[in-house]
Structures are given as structure tokens and as C-alpha cells.
Protein backbone atom coordinates (compact mmCIF):
# COMPACT_ATOMS: atom_id res chain seq x y z
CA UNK A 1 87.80 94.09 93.41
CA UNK A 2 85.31 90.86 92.96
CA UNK A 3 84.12 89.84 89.71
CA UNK A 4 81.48 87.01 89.90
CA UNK A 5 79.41 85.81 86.98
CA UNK A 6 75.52 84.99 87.11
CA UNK A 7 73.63 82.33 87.23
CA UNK A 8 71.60 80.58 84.06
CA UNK A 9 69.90 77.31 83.27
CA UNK A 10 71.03 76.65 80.11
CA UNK A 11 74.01 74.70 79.28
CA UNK A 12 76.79 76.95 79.08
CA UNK A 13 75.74 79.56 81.71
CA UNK A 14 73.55 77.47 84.01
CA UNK A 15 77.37 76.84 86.24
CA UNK A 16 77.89 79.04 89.37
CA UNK A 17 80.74 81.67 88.16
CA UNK A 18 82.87 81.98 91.03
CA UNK A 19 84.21 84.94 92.48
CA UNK A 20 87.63 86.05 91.14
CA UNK A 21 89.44 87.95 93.29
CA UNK A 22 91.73 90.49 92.40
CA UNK A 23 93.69 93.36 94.25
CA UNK A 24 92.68 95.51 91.47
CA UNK A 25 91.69 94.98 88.02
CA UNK A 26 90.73 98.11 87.01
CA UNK A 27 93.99 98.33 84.89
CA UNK A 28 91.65 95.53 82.22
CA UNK A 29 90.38 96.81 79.04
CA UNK A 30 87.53 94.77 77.83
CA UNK A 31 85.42 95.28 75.05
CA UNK A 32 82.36 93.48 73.59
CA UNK A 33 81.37 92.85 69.76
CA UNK A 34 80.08 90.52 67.67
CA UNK A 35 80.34 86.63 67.61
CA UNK A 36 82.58 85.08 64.44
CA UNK A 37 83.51 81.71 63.07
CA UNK A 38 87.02 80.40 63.44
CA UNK A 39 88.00 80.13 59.39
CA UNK A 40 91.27 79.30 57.71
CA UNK A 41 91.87 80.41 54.01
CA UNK A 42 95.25 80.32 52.20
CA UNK A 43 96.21 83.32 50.97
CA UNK A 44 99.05 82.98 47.53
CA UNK A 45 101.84 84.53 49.39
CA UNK A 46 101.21 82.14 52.53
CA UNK A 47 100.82 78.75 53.50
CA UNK A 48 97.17 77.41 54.79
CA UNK A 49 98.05 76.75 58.95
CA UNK A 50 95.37 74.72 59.94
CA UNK A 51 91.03 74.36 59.82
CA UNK A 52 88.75 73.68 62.78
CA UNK A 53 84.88 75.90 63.48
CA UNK A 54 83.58 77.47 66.51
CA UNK A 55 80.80 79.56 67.31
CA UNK A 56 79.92 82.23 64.79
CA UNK A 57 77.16 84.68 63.51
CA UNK A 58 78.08 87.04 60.24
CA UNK A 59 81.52 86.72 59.87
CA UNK A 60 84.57 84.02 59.43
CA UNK A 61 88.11 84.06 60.94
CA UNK A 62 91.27 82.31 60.77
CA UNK A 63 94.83 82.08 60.74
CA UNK A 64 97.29 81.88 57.72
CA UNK A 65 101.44 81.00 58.40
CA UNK A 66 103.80 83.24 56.90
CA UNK A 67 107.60 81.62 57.11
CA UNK A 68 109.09 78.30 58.22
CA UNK A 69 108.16 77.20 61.29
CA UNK A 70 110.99 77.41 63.95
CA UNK A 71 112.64 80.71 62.29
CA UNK A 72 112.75 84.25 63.34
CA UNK A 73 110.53 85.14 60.38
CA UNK A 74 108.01 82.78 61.32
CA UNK A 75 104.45 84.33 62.38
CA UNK A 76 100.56 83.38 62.02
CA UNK A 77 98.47 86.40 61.28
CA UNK A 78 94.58 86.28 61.97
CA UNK A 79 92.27 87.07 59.21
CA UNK A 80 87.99 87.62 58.52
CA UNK A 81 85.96 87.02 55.95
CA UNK A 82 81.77 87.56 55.88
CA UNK A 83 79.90 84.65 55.47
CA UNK A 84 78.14 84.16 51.80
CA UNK A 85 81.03 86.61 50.39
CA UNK A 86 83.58 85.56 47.53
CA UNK A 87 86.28 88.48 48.78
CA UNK A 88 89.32 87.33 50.36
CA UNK A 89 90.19 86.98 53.97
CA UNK A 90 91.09 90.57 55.19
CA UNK A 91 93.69 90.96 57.54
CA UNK A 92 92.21 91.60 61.04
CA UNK A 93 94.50 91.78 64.89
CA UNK A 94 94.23 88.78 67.50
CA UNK A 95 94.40 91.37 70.27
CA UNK A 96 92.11 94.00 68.50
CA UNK A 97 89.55 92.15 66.67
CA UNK A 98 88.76 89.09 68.05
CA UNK A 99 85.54 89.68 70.24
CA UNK A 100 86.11 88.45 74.20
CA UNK A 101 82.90 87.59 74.41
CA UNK A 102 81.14 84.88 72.84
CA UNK A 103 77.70 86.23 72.56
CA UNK A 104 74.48 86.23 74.30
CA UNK A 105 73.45 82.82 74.09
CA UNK A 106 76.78 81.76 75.87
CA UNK A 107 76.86 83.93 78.43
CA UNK A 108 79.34 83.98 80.80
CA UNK A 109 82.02 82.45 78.30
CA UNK A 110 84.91 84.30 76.78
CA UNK A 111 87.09 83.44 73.58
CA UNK A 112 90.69 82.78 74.20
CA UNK A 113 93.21 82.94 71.27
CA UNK A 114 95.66 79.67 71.86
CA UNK A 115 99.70 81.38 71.94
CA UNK A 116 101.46 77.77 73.33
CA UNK A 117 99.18 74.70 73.21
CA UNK A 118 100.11 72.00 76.20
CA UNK A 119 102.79 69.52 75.85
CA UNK A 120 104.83 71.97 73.38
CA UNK A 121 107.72 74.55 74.24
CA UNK A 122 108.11 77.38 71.51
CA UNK A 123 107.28 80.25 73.92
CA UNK A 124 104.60 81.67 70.86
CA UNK A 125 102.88 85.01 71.62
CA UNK A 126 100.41 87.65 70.30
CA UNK A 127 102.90 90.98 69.06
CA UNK A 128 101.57 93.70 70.72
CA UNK A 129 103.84 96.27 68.73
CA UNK A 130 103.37 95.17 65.59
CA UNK A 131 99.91 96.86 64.10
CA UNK A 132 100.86 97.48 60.57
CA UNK A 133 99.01 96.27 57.47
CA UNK A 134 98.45 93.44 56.66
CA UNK A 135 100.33 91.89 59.81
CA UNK A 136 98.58 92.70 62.59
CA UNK A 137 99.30 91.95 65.75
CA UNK A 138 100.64 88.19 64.48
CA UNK A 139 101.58 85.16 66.52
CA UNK A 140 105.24 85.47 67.24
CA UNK A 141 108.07 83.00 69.19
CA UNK A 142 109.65 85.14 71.64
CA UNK A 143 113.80 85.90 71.59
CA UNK A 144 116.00 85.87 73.95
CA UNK A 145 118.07 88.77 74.68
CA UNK A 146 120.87 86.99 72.23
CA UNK A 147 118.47 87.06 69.21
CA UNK A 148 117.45 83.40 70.02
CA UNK A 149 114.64 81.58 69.81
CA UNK A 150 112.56 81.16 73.12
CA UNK A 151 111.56 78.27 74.40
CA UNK A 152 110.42 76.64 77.76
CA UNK A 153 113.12 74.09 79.44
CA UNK A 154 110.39 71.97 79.27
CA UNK A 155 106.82 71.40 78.12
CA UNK A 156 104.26 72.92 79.53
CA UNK A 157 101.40 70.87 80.55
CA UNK A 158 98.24 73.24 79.77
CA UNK A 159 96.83 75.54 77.28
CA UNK A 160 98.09 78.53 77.80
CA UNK A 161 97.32 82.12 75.45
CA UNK A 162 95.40 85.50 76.08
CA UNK A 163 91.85 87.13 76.27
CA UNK A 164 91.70 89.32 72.62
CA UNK A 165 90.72 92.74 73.73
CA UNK A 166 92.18 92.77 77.33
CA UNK A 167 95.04 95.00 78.54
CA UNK A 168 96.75 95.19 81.90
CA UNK A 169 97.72 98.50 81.62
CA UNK A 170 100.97 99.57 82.84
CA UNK A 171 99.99 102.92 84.07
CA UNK A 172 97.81 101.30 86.41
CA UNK A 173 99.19 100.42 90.36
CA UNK A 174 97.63 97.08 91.28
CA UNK A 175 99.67 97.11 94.60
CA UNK A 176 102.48 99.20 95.63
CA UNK A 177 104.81 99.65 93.28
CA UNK A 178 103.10 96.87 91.13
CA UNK A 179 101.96 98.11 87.77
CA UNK A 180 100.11 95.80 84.88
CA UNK A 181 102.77 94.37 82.36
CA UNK A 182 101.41 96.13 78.99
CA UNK A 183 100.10 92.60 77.75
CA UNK A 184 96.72 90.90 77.21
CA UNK A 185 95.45 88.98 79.96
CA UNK A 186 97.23 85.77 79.99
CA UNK A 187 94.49 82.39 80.46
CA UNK A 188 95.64 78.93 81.19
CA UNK A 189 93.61 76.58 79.98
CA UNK A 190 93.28 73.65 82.14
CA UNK A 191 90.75 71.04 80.81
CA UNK A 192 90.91 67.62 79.14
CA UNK A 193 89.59 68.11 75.77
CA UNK A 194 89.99 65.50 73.23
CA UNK A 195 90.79 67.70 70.29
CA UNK A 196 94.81 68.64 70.30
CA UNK A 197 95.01 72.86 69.99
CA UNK A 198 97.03 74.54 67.43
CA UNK A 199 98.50 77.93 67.70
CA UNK A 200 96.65 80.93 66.69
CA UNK A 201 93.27 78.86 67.49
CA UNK A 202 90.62 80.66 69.14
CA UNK A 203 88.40 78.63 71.64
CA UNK A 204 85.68 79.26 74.15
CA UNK A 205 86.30 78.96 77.61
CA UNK A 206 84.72 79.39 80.83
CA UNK A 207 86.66 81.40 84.05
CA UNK A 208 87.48 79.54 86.94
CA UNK A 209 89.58 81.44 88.95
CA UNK A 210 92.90 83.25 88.96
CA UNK A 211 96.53 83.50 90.36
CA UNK A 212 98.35 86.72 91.43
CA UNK A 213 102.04 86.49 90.49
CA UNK A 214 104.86 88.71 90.25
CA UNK A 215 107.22 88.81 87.20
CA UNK A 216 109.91 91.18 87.14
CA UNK A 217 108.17 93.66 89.17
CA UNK A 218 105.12 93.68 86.81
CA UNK A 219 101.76 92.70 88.43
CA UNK A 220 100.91 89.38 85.71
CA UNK A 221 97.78 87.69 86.57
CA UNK A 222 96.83 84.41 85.46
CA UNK A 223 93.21 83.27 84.69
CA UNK A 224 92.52 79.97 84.65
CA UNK A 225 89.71 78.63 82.56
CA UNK A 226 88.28 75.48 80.82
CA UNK A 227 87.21 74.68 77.35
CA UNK A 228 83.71 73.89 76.34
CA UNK A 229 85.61 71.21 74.40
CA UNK A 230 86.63 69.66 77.89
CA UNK A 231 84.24 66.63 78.74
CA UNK A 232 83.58 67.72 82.43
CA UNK A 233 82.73 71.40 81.40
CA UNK A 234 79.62 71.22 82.84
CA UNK A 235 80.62 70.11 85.85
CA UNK A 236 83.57 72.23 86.80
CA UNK A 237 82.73 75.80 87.61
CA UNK A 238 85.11 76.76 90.31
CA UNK A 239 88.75 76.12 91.50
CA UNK A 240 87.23 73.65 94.16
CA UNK A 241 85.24 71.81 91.35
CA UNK A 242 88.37 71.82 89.09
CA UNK A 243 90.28 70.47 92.42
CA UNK A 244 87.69 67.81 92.78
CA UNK A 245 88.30 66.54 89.81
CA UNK A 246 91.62 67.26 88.14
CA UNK A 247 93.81 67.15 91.99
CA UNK A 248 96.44 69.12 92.06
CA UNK A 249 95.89 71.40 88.99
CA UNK A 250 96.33 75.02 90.81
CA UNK A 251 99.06 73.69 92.53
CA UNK A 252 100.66 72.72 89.77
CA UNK A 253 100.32 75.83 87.75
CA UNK A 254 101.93 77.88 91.23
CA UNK A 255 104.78 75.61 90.96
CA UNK A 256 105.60 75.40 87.19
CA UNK A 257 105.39 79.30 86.51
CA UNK A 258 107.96 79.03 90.34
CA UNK A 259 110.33 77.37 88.83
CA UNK A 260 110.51 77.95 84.84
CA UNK A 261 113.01 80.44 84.52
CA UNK A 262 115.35 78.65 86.94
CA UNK A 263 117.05 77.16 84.32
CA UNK A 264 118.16 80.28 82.40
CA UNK A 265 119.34 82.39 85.23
């Protein structure tokens, strides 16, 4: 199956969407709704995480920390609140919530919630079975089998999180005997931007391309993207533009996700 994105003068969707393709992607779940504002707003039982803005229309969201960082009980939960309103920030899901897309006048772009931001190591990630009031869905590190904490042997040099409202569904046989993993779709952000990301921020991105891989018998596709924050946005639009200029990048990405795990086996 081909997905390839159209063609538009205007800034953000003037750039020729390549073709991604996939084996099958049929096992994807997206949905479309409307365009918000990244917000933060401390809550009294929480700590304030962090404050940047994005794109928005009607409505605000955020992220709030519950715990110490580096702890089990640690998570970042993702919140709304309508613009012009004095009522709190209501709880609201990363994976359920968030809109994918950005909105009509970006079209072509998608939002991509920010799990493990490059250079770090705590192997952070969206908790699909947790959907009960008010934590929904938080930002969780990952345990090892022990109880542990999860992290990477080492850093890892991109962006890396999921598309909100994607599932690759694990009922779903992609190849034989390869079913989806259950997950969102995982994104790897490859750009350059300026700004440093935080976990639990939600950027806009454009798709480049993608990467097939096998982990633990489950089908786990990899799309990788670029942020509008990057300063060659407009020029990249493909793997062979990315190539072009940032050498090496897919490569790379083959390579690292190769050899992660080595260490812990």
C-alpha cells in the first residue's frame, strides 16, 4: 500500500510528499479533529513540567508532572483547557485526544507527541493501558522485566515519540506471520531545530519516509519526519532530500535500532 501526500504552494504544503511505502498499513487507525494550542498549567497536586506554544484554534493543551523524575511513580499526563475560559485544565489522553492532524491550513503535516527527546536515554513512553481518570494515557519510563527502570545503553541521537490517534493493530497480518505491535505509530524525528524538546511536547512535523523493522516478531514501523522548527524544513521533503543534506541519517537510524538491545541480551 502507497501513501503519497499532495502538492500545495504555500509554505508548509507546497513540498512534494513522497511516497511511503508500506507492505500493509491497513492495521493504522487515524482520526482527524480539531487543531489546539500546546498549554502548560500547574495543577495543586502537581508540579508545572514545562511551557512552549504551537499551532492552535479553540482550545489549549499541556502537560503537568506528577512524581520525581527518575522514579517508578514518575509520569506526565496531558491536559486541555478552552481558550478565554477561567476552568481548570481537564485531564485529556496523548494517544486519544491529541488531533494527528494539524489542520487545514497545514496540510500535509501531522502532530507528534515527543516520548524520548535526542541526546537523552530514559526509554519514556505514552501508557496505552492506563485510561482511567484523571491519568490518561500518561508519559511513562518503561521497566525492565526486574522492575527496573529502562533506559537506552546510550543516547539516542533523534527525536523519537508517536502519532496521537494511530494504532498498529495487532489483529492485523502485515506479512506472514507479522502482526502490528498494539502501539501508536512510532516517528523519529530527524531535523536540526534550534529549540531543545521536552517530553510530553507535542510538535508538528512533516513525513518523510519510513523503515520496516521487525521486533520480537511484531511488524514496528518507523516514520521518519522533520519539524517545522528544523531550519531546512522547506527544503527537505523526501528521504533523498533529507540524504542530501543531513548524509547518512537513514542509515544511521537502520543501524542504531540494529544494535540497541545488544547490550542487554
Amino acid at each position: 500500500m502507497a501513501i503519497q501526500g499532495p502538492e500545495s504552494s504555500s509554505r508548509k504544503s507546497r513540498s512534494r510528499y513522497p511516497t511511503i511505502v508500506a507492505l500493509s498499513l491497513l492495521g493504522l487507525l487515524f482520526y482527524s479533529s480539531l487543531s489546539l494550542l500546546q498549554w502548560v498549567r500547574s495543577a495543586p497536586r502537581k508540579a508545572l513540567e514545562s511551557v512552549w506554544s504551537s499551532h492552535g484554534s479553540s482550545e489549549e493543551f499541556g502537560i503537568i508532572s506528577v512524581g520525581q523524575a527518575g522514579t517508578t511513580s514518575y509520569e506526565l499526563e496531558c491536559c486541555t483547557h478552552a481558550l478565554g475560559s477561567s476552568s481548570g485544565c481537564q485531564p485529556m489522553s496523548f494517544w486519544h485526544d491529541v488531533p494527528l492532524y494539524v489542520g487545514e491550513d497545514e496540510e500535509g503535516l501531522i502532530r507528534m507527541v515527543v516520548e524520548i527527546p535526542r541526546f537523552t536515554r530514559a526509554k519514556m513512553e505514552i501508557n496505552r493501558e492506563s485510561y482511567k481518570y484523571p491519568a490518561m494515557n500518561p508519559i511513562r519510563q518503561d521497566l525492565f522485566k526486574d522492575g527496573s527502570l529502562r533506559e537506552y545503553p546510550g543516547a539516542i541521537y533523534w527525536n523519537y515519540g508517536a502519532a496521537p490517534q494511530t494504532f498498529e493493530d495487532p489483529s492485523v497480518e502485515e506479512e506472514p506471520g507479522l502482526y502490528g505491535d498494539g502501539d501508536p505509530l512510532d516517528l523519529i524525528e530527524v531535523g536540526r531545530p534550534a529549540v531543545r524538546y521536552h517530553t510530553g511536547q507535542i510538535i508538528n512535523v512533516k513525513i518523510l519516509g519510513a523503515i520496516g523493522l521487525v521486533d520480537g516478531g511484531e511488524a514496528d514501523w518507523k516514520i521518519i519526519v522533520i519539524s517545522t522548527d528544523d531550519p531546512l524544513f522547506d527544503q527537505i521533503n523526501d528521504i533523498t532530500e533529507l540524504e542530501a543534506s543531513y548524509p547518512n541519517t537513514v542509515s544511521g537510524i537502520r543501524e542504531w535500532f540494529r544494535w540497541y538491545k545488544y547490550p542487554s541480551q
